[in-house]
N, C-alpha and C. Protein backbone atom coordinates (compact mmCIF):
# COMPACT_ATOMS: atom_id res chain seq x y z
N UNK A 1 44.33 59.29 -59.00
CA UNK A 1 42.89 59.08 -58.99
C UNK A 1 42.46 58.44 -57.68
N UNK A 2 40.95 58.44 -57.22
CA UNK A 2 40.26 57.99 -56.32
C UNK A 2 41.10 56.45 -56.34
N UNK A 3 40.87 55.89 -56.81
CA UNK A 3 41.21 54.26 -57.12
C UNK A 3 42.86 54.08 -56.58
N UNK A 4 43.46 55.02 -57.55
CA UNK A 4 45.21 54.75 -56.95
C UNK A 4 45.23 54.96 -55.44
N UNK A 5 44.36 55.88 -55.45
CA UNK A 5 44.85 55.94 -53.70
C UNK A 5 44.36 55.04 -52.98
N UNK A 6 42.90 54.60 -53.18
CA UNK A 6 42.28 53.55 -52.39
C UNK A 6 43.36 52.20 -52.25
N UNK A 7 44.26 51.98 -53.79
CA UNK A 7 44.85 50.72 -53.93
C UNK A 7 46.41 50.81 -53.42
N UNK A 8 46.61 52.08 -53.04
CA UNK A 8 47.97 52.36 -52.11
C UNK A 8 47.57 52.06 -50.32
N UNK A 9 46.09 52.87 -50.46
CA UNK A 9 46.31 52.59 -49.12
C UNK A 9 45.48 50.82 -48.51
N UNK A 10 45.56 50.13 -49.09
CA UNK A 10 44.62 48.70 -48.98
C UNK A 10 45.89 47.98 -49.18
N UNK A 11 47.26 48.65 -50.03
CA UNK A 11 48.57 48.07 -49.78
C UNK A 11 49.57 48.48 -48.46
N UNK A 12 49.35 49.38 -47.91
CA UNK A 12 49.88 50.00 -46.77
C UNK A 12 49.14 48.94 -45.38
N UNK A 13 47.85 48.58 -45.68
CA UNK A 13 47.55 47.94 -44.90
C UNK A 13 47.85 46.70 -44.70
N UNK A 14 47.92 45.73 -46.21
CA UNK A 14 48.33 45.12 -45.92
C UNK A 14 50.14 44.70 -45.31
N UNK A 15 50.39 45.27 -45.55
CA UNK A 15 52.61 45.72 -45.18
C UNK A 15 52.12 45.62 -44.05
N UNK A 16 51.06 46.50 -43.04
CA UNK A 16 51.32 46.78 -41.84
C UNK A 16 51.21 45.20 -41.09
N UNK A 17 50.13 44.67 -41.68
CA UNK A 17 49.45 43.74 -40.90
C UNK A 17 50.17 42.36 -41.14
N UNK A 18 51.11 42.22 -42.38
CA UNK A 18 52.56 41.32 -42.60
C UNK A 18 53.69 41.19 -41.14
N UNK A 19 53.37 42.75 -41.01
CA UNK A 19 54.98 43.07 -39.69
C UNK A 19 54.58 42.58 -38.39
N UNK A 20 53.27 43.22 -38.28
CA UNK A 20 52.30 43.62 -36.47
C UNK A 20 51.22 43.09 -37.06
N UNK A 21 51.06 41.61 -36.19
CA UNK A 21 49.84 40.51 -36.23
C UNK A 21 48.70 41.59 -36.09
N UNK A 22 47.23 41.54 -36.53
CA UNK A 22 46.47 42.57 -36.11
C UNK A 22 46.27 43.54 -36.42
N UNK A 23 47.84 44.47 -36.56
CA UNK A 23 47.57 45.44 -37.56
C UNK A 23 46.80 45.82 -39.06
N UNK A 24 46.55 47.06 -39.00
CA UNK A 24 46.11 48.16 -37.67
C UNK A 24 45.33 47.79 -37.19
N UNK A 25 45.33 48.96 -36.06
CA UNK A 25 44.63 48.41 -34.66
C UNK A 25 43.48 49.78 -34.97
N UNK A 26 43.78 50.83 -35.52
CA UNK A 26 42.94 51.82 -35.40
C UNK A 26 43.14 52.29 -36.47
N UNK A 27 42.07 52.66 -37.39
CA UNK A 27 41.93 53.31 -38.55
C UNK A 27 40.76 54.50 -38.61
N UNK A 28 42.20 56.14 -38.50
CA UNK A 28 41.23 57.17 -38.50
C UNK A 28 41.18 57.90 -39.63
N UNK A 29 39.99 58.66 -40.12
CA UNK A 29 39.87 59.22 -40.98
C UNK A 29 39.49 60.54 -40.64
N UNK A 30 40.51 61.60 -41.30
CA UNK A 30 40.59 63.27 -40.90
C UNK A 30 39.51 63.75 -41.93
N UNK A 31 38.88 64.36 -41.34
CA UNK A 31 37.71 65.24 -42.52
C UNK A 31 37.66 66.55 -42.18
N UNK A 32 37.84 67.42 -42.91
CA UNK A 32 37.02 68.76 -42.77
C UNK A 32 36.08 69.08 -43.18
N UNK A 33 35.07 70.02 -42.05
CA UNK A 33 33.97 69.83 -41.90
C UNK A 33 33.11 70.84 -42.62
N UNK A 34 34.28 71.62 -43.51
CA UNK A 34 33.80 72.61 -44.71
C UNK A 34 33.38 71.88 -45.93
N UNK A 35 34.04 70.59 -45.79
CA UNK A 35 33.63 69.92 -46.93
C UNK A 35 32.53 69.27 -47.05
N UNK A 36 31.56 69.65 -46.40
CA UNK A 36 29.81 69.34 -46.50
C UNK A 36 29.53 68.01 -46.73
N UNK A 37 28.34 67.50 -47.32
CA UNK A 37 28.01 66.54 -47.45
C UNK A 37 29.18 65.78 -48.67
N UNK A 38 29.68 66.21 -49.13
CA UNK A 38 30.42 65.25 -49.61
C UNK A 38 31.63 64.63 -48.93
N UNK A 39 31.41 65.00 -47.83
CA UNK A 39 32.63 63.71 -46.57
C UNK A 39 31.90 62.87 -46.20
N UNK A 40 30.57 62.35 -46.84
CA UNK A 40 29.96 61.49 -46.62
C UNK A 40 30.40 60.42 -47.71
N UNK A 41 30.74 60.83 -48.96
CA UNK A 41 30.75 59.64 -50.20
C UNK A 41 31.55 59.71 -49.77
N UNK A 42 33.39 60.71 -48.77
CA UNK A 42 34.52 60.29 -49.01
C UNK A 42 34.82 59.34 -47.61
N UNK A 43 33.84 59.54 -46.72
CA UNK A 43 34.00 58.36 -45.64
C UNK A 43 33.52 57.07 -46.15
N UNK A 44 32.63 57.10 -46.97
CA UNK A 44 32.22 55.47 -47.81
C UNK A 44 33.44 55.14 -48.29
N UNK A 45 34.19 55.96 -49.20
CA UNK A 45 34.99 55.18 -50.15
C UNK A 45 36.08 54.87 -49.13
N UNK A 46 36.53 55.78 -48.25
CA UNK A 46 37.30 55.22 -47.19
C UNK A 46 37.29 54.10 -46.58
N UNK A 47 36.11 54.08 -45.70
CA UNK A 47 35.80 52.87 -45.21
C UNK A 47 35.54 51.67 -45.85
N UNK A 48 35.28 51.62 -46.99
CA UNK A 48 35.14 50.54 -47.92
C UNK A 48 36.68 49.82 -48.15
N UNK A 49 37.02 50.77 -48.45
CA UNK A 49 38.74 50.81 -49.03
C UNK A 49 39.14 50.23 -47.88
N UNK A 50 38.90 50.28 -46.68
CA UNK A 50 40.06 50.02 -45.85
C UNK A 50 40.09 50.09 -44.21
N UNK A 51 38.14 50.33 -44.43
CA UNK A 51 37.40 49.87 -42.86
C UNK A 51 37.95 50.55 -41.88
N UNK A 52 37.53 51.56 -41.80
CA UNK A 52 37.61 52.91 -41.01
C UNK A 52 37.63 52.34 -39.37
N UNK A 53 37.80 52.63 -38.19
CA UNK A 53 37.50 52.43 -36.93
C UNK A 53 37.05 53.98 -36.09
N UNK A 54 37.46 55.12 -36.63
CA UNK A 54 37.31 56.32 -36.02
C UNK A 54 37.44 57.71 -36.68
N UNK A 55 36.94 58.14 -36.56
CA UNK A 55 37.11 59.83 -36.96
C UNK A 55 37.83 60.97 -36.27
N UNK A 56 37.89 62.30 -37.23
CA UNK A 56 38.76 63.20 -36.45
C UNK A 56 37.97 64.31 -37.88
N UNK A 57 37.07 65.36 -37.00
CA UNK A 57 36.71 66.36 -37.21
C UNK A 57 37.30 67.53 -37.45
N UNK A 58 37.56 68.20 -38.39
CA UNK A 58 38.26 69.73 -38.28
C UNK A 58 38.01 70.43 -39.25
N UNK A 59 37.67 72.11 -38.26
CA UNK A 59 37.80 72.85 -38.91
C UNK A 59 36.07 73.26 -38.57
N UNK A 60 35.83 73.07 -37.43
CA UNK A 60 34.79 73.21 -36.61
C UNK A 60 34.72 74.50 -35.92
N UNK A 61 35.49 75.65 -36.00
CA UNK A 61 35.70 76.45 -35.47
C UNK A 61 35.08 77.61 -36.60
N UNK A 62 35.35 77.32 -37.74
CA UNK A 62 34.79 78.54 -38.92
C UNK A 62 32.94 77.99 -39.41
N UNK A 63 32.69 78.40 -40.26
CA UNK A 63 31.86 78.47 -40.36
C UNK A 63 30.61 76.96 -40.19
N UNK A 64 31.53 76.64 -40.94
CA UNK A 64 30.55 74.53 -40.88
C UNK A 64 30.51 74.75 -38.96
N UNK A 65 29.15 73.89 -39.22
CA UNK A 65 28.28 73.39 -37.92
C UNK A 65 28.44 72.00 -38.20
N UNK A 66 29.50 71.33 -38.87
CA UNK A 66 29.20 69.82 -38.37
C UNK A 66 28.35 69.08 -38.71
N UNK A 67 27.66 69.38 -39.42
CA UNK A 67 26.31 68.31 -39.77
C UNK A 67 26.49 67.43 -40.51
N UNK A 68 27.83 67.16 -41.41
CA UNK A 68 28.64 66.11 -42.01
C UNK A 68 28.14 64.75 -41.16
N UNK A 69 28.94 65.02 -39.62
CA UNK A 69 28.92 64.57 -38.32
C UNK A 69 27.71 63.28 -38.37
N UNK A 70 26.89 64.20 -38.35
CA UNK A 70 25.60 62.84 -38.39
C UNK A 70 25.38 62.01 -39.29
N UNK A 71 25.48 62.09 -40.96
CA UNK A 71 25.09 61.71 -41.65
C UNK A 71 26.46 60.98 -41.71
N UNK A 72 27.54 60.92 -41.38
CA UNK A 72 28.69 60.12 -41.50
C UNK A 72 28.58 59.22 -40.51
N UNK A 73 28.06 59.38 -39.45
CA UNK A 73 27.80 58.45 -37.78
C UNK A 73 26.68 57.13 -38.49
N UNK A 74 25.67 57.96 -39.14
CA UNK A 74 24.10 57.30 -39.79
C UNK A 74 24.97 56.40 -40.83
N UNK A 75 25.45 56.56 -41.59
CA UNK A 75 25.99 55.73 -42.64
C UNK A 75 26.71 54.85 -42.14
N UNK A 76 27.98 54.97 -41.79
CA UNK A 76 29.04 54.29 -41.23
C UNK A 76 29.22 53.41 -40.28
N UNK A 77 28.47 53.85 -39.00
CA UNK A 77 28.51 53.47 -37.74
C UNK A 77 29.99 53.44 -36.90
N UNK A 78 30.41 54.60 -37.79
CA UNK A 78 31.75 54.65 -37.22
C UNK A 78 31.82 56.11 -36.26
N UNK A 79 32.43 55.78 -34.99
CA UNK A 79 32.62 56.99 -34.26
C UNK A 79 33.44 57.98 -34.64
N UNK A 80 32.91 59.38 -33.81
CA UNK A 80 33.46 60.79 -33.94
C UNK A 80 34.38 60.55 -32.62
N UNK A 81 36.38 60.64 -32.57
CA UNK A 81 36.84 60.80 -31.69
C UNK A 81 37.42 61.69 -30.98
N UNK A 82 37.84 62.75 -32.08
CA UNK A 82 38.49 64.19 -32.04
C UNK A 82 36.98 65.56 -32.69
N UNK A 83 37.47 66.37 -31.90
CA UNK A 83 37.48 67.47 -33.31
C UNK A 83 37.89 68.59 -33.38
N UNK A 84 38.32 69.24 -34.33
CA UNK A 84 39.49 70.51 -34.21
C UNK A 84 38.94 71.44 -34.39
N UNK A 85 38.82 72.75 -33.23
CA UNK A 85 38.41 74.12 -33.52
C UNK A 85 39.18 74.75 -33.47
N UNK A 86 40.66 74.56 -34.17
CA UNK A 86 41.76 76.01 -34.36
C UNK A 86 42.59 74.73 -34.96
N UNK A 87 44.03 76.26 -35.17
CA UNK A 87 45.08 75.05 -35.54
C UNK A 87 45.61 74.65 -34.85
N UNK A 88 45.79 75.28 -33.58
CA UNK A 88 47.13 74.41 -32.77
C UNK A 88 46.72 73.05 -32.14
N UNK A 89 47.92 72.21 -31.73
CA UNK A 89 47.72 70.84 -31.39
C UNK A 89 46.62 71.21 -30.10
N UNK A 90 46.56 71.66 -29.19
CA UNK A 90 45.44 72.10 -27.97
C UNK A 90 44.23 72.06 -28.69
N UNK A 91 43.88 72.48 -29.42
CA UNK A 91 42.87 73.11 -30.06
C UNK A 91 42.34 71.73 -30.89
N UNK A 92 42.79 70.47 -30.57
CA UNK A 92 42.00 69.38 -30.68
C UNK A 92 41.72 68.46 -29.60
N UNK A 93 40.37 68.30 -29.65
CA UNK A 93 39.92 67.61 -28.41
C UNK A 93 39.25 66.61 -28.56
N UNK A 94 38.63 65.83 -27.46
CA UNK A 94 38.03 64.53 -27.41
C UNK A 94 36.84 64.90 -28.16
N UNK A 95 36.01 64.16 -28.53
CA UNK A 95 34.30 64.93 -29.09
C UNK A 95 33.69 64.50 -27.69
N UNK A 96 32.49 65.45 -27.47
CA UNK A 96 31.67 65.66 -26.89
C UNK A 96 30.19 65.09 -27.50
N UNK A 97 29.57 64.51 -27.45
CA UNK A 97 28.34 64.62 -28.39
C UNK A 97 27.21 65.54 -27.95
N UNK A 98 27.08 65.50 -26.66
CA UNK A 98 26.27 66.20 -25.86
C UNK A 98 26.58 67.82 -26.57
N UNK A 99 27.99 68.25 -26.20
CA UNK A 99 28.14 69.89 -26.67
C UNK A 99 28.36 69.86 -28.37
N UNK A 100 28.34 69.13 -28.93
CA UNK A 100 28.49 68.92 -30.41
C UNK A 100 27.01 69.13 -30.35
N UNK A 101 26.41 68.24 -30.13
CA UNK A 101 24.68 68.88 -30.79
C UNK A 101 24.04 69.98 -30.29
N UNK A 102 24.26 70.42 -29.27
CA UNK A 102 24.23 71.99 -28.14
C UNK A 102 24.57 72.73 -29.52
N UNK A 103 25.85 72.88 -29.64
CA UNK A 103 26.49 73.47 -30.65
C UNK A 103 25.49 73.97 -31.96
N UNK A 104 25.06 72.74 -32.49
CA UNK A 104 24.65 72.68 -34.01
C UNK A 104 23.16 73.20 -33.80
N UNK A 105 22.72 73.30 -32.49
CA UNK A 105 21.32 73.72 -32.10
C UNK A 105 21.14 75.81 -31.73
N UNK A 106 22.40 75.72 -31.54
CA UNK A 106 22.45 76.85 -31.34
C UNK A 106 22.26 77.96 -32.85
């Protein structure tokens, strides 16, 4: 369930941050961007759970335009750092915001 996982990973964090003072240092959360507005409740429960620091977009290449994107930026205030338009490792890149909204305008 939603809950077991939230309470595995809020235990993973804490282990980390027992070993490596600080730890983590960066907490990203992978979304695909087919999954519409509901990567918005699943970046809340994320970030709630376990205080997100960054994102990683994919799956930007098929049909979704990303518009997850904003309403996850608007909520969160957490940045977009990647995003994936194919599968191979190349085929993920830094985000752009400038060509990300070009993109979604087009």
């Amino acid at each position: 369930t939603k809950v077991n996982l939230m309470d595995e990973l809020q235990k993973i964090r804490r282990t980390a941050a027992k070993k490596i003072p600080g730890a983590p240092h960066q907490v990203w959360l992978v979304l695909d961007a087919t999954t519409g507005q509901n990567a918005v409740s699943q970046a809340e429960l994320f970030n709630k759970a376990i205080g997100l620091t960054g994102l990683i977009i994919t799956k930007l290449d098929g049909t979704a335009k990303g518009g997850i994107v904003i309403g996850i930026c608007r909520e969160l205030k957490v940045p977009v750092l990647y995003i994936g338009i194919g599968e191979k490792v190349d085929d993920l890149r830094p985000f752009e915001p400038e060509d990300f909204v070009n993109a979604i305008l087009e």
